[in-house]
N, C-alpha and C. Protein backbone atom coordinates (compact mmCIF):
# COMPACT_ATOMS: atom_id res chain seq x y z
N UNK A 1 54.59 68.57 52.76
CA UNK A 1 55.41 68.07 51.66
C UNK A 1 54.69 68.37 50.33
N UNK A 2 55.18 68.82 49.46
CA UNK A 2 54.69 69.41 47.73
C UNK A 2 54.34 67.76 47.76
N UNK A 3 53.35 68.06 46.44
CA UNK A 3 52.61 66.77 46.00
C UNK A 3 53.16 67.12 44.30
N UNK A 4 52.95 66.05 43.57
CA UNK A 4 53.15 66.29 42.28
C UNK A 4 52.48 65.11 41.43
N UNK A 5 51.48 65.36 40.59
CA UNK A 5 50.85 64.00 39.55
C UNK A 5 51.35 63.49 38.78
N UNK A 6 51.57 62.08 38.16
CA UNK A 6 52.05 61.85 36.72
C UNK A 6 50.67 61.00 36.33
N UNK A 7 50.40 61.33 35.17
CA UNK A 7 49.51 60.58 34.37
C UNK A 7 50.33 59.77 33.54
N UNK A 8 49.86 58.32 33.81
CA UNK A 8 50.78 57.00 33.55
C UNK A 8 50.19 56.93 31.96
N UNK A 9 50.61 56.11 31.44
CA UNK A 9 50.79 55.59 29.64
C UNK A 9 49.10 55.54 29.91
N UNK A 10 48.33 54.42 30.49
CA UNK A 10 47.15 54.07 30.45
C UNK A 10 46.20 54.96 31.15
N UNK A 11 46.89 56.49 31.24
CA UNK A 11 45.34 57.71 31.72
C UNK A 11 45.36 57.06 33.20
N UNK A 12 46.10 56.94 33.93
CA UNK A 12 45.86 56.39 35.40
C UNK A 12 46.55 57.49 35.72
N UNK A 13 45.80 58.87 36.68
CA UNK A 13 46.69 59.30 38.00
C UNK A 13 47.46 58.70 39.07
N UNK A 14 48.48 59.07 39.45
CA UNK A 14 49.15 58.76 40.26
C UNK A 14 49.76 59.92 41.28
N UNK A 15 49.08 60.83 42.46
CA UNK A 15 49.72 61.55 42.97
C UNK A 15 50.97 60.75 44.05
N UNK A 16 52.08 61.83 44.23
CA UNK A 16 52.66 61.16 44.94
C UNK A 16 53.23 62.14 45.31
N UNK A 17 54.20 62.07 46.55
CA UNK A 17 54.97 62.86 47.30
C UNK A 17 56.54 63.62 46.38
N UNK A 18 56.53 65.08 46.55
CA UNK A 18 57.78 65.67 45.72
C UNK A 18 58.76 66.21 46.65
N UNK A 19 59.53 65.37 46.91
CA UNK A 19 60.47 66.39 47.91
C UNK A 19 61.24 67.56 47.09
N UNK A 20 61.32 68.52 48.07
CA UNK A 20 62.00 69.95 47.39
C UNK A 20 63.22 69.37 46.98
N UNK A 21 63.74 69.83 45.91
CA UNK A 21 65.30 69.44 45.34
C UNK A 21 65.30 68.35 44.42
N UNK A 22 64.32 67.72 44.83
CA UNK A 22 64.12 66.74 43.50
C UNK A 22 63.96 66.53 42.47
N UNK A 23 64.64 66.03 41.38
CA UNK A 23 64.21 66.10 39.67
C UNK A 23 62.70 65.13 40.10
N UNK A 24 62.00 65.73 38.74
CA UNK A 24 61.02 64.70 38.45
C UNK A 24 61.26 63.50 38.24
N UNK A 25 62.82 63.29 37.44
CA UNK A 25 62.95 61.66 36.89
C UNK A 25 63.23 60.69 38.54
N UNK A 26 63.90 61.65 39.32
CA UNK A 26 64.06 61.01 40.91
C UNK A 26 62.69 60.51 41.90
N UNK A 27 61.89 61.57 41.64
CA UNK A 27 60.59 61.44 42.05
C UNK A 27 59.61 60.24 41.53
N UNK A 28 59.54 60.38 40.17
CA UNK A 28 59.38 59.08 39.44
C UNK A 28 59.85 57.76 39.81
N UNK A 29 61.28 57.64 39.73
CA UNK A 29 61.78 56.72 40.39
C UNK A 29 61.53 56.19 42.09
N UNK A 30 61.96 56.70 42.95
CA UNK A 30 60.85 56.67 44.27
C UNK A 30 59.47 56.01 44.57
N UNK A 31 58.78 56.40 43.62
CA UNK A 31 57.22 56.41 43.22
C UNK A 31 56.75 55.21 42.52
N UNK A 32 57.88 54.36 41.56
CA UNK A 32 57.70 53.18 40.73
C UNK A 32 56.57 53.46 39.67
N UNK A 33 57.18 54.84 39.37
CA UNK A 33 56.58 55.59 37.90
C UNK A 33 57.59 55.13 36.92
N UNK A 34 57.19 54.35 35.48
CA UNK A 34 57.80 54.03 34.49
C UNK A 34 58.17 54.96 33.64
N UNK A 35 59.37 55.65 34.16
CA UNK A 35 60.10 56.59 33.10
C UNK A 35 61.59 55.75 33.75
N UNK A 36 62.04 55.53 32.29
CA UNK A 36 63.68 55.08 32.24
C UNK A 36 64.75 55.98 33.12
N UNK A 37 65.19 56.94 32.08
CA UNK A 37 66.51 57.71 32.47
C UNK A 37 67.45 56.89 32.40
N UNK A 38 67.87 56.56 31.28
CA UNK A 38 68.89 55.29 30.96
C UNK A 38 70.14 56.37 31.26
N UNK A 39 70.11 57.37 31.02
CA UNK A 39 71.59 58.34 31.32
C UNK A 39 71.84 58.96 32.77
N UNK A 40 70.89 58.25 33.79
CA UNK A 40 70.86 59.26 34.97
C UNK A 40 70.50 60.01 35.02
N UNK A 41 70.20 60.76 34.43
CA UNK A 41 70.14 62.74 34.50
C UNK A 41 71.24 63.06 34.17
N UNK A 42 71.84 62.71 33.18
CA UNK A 42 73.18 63.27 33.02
C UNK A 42 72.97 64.30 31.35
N UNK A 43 71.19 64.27 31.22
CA UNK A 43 71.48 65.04 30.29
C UNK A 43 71.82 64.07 28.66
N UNK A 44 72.00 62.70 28.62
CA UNK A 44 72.75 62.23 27.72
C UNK A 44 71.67 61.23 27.23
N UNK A 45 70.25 61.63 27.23
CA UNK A 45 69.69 60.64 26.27
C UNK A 45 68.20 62.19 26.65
N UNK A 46 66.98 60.67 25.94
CA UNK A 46 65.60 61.34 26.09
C UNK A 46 64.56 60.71 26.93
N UNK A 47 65.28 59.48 27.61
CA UNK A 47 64.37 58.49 28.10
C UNK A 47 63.28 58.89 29.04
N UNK A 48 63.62 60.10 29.60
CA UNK A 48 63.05 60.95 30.91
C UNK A 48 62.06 61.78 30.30
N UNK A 49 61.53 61.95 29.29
CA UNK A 49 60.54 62.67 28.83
C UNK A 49 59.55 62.67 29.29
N UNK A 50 58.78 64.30 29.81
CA UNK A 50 57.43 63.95 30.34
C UNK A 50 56.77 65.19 29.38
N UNK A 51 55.73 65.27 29.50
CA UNK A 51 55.10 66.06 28.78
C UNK A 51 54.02 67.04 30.22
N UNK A 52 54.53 68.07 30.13
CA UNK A 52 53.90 69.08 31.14
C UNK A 52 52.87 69.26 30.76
N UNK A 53 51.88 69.71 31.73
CA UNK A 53 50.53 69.93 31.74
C UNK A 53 50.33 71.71 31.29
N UNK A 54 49.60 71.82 30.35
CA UNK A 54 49.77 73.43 29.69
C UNK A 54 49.97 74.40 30.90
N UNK A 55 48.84 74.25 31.77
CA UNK A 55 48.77 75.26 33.32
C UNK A 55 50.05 75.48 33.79
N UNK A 56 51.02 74.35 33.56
CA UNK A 56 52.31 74.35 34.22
C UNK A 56 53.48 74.47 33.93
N UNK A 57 53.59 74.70 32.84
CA UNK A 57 54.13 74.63 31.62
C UNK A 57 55.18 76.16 31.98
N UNK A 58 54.33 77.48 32.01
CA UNK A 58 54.76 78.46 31.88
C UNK A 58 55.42 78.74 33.13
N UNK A 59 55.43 77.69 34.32
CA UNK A 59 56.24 77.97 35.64
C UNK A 59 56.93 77.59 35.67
N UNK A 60 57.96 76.79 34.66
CA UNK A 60 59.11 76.12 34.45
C UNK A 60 59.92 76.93 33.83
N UNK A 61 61.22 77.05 34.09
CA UNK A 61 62.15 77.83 34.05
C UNK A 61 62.31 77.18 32.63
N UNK A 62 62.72 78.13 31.81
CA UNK A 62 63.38 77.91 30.45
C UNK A 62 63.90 76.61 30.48
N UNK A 63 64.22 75.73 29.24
CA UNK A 63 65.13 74.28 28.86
C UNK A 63 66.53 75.42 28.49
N UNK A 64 67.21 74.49 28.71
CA UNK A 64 69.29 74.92 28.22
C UNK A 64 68.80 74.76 27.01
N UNK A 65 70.23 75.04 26.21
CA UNK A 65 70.48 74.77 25.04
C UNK A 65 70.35 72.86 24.91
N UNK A 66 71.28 72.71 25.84
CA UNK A 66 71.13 70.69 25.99
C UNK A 66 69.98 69.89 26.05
N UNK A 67 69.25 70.39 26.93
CA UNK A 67 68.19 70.17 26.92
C UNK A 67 67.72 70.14 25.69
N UNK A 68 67.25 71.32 25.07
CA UNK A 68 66.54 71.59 23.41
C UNK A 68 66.91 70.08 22.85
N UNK A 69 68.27 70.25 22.74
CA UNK A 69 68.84 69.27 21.85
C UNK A 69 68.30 67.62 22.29
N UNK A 70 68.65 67.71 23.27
CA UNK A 70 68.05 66.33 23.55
C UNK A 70 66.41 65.85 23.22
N UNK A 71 65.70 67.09 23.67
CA UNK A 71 64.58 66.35 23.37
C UNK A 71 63.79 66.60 22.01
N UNK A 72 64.97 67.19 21.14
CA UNK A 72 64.70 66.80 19.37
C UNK A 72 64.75 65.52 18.91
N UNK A 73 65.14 64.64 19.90
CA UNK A 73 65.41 63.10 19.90
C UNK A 73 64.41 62.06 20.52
N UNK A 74 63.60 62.93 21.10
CA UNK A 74 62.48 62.63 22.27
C UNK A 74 61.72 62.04 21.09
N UNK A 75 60.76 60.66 21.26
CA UNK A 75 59.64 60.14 21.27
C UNK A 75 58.40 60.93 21.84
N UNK A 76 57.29 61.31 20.60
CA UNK A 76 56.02 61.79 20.84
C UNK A 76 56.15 63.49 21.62
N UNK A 77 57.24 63.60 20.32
CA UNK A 77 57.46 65.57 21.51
C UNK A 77 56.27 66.40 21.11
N UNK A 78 55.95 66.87 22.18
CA UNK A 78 54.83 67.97 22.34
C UNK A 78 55.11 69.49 22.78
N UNK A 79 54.48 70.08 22.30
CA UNK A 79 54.44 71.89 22.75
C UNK A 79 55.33 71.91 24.09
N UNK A 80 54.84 70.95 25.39
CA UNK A 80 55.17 71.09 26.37
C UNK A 80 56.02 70.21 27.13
N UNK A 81 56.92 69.44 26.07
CA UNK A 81 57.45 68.85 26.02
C UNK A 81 58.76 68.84 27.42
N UNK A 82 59.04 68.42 27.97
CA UNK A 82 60.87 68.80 29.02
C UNK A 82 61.27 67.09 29.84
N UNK A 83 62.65 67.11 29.66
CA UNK A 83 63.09 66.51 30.26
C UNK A 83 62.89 66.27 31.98
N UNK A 84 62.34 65.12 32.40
CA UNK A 84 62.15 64.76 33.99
C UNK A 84 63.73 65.09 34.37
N UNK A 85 64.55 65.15 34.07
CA UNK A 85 66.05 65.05 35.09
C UNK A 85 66.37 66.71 35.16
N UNK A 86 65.51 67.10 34.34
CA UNK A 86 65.71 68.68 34.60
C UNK A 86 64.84 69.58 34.73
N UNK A 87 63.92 68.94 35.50
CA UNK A 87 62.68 69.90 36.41
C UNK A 87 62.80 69.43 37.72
N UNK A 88 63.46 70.63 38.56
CA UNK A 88 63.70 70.35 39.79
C UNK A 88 62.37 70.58 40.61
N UNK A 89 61.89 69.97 41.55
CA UNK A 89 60.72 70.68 42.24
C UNK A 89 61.31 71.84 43.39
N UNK A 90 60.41 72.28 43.41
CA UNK A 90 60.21 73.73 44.63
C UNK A 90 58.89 74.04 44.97
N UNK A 91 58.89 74.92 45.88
CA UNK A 91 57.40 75.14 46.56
C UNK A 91 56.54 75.29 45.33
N UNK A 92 56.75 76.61 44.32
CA UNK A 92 55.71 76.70 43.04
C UNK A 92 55.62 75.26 42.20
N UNK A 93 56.11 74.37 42.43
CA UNK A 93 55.78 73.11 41.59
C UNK A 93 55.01 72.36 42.45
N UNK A 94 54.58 72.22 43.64
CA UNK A 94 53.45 71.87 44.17
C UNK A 94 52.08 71.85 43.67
N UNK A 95 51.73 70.49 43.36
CA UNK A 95 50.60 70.34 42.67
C UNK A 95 51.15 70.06 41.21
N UNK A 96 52.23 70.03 40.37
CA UNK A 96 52.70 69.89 39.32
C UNK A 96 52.32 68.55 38.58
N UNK A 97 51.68 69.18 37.18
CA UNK A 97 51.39 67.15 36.49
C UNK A 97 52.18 67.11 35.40
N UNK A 98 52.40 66.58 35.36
CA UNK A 98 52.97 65.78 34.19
C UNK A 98 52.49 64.57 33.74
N UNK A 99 52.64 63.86 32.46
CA UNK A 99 51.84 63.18 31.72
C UNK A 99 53.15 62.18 30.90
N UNK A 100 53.36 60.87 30.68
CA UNK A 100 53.90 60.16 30.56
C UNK A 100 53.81 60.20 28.36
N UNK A 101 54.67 60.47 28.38
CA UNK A 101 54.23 59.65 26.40
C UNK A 101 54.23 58.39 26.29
N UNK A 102 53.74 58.58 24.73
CA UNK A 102 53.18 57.15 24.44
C UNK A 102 54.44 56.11 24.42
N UNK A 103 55.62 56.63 24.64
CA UNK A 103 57.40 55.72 24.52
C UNK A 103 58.52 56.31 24.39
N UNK A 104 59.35 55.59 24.86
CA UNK A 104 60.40 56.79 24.65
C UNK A 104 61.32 56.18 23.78
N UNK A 105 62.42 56.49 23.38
CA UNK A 105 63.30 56.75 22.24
C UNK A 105 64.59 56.95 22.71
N UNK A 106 65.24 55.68 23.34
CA UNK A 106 66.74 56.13 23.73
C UNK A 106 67.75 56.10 22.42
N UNK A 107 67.93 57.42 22.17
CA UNK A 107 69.25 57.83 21.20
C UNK A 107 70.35 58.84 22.14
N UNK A 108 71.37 58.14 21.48
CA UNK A 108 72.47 58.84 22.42
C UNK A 108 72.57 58.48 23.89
N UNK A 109 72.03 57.71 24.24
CA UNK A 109 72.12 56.72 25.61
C UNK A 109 72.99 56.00 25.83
């Protein structure tokens, strides 16, 4: 089974199990990792914000146009900024970290 890290608000690792097909914000959830997703994954807020780890960054398939937009709304956006409801895992995301911001910012939620 792919593994995948989140580094919590307070610098605490947390590996945990990624099933294939899974968004990160699902995985999170599963895991009793504190990321919202007040919209589901429907794309319709920023609550799901994670901030990718640079290494990993460049194995993620492009953001949509929606995406972009949404996370111009994002709390504490960074270079490597992407929405959890729209990073699906797959075998190359094995081992994948991601890093929690300092809060999130539900607009348009």
């Amino acid at each position: 089974m792919p593994k995948m890290v989140f580094i919590e608000r307070d610098g605490t690792r947390k590996e945990v199990e990624a099933p294939l097909g899974l968004s990160v914000l699902e995985i999170a959830h599963r895991n009793s990792v504190d990321i919202e997703g007040a919209c589901e994954g429907s794309l319709a807020c920023s609550t799901c914000h994670v901030i990718v780890d640079g290494a990993w960054f460049g194995k993620l398939a492009k953001p949509t146009e929606d995406e972009e937009d949404m996370l111009d709304l994002a709390f504490d956006l960074q270079e490597t900024s992407r929405l959890g409801c729209q990073l699906i895992m797959t075998d190359a995301l094995d081992g994948l970290v991601v890093k929690l911001p300092a809060g999130s910012r539900n607009a348009g939620g």
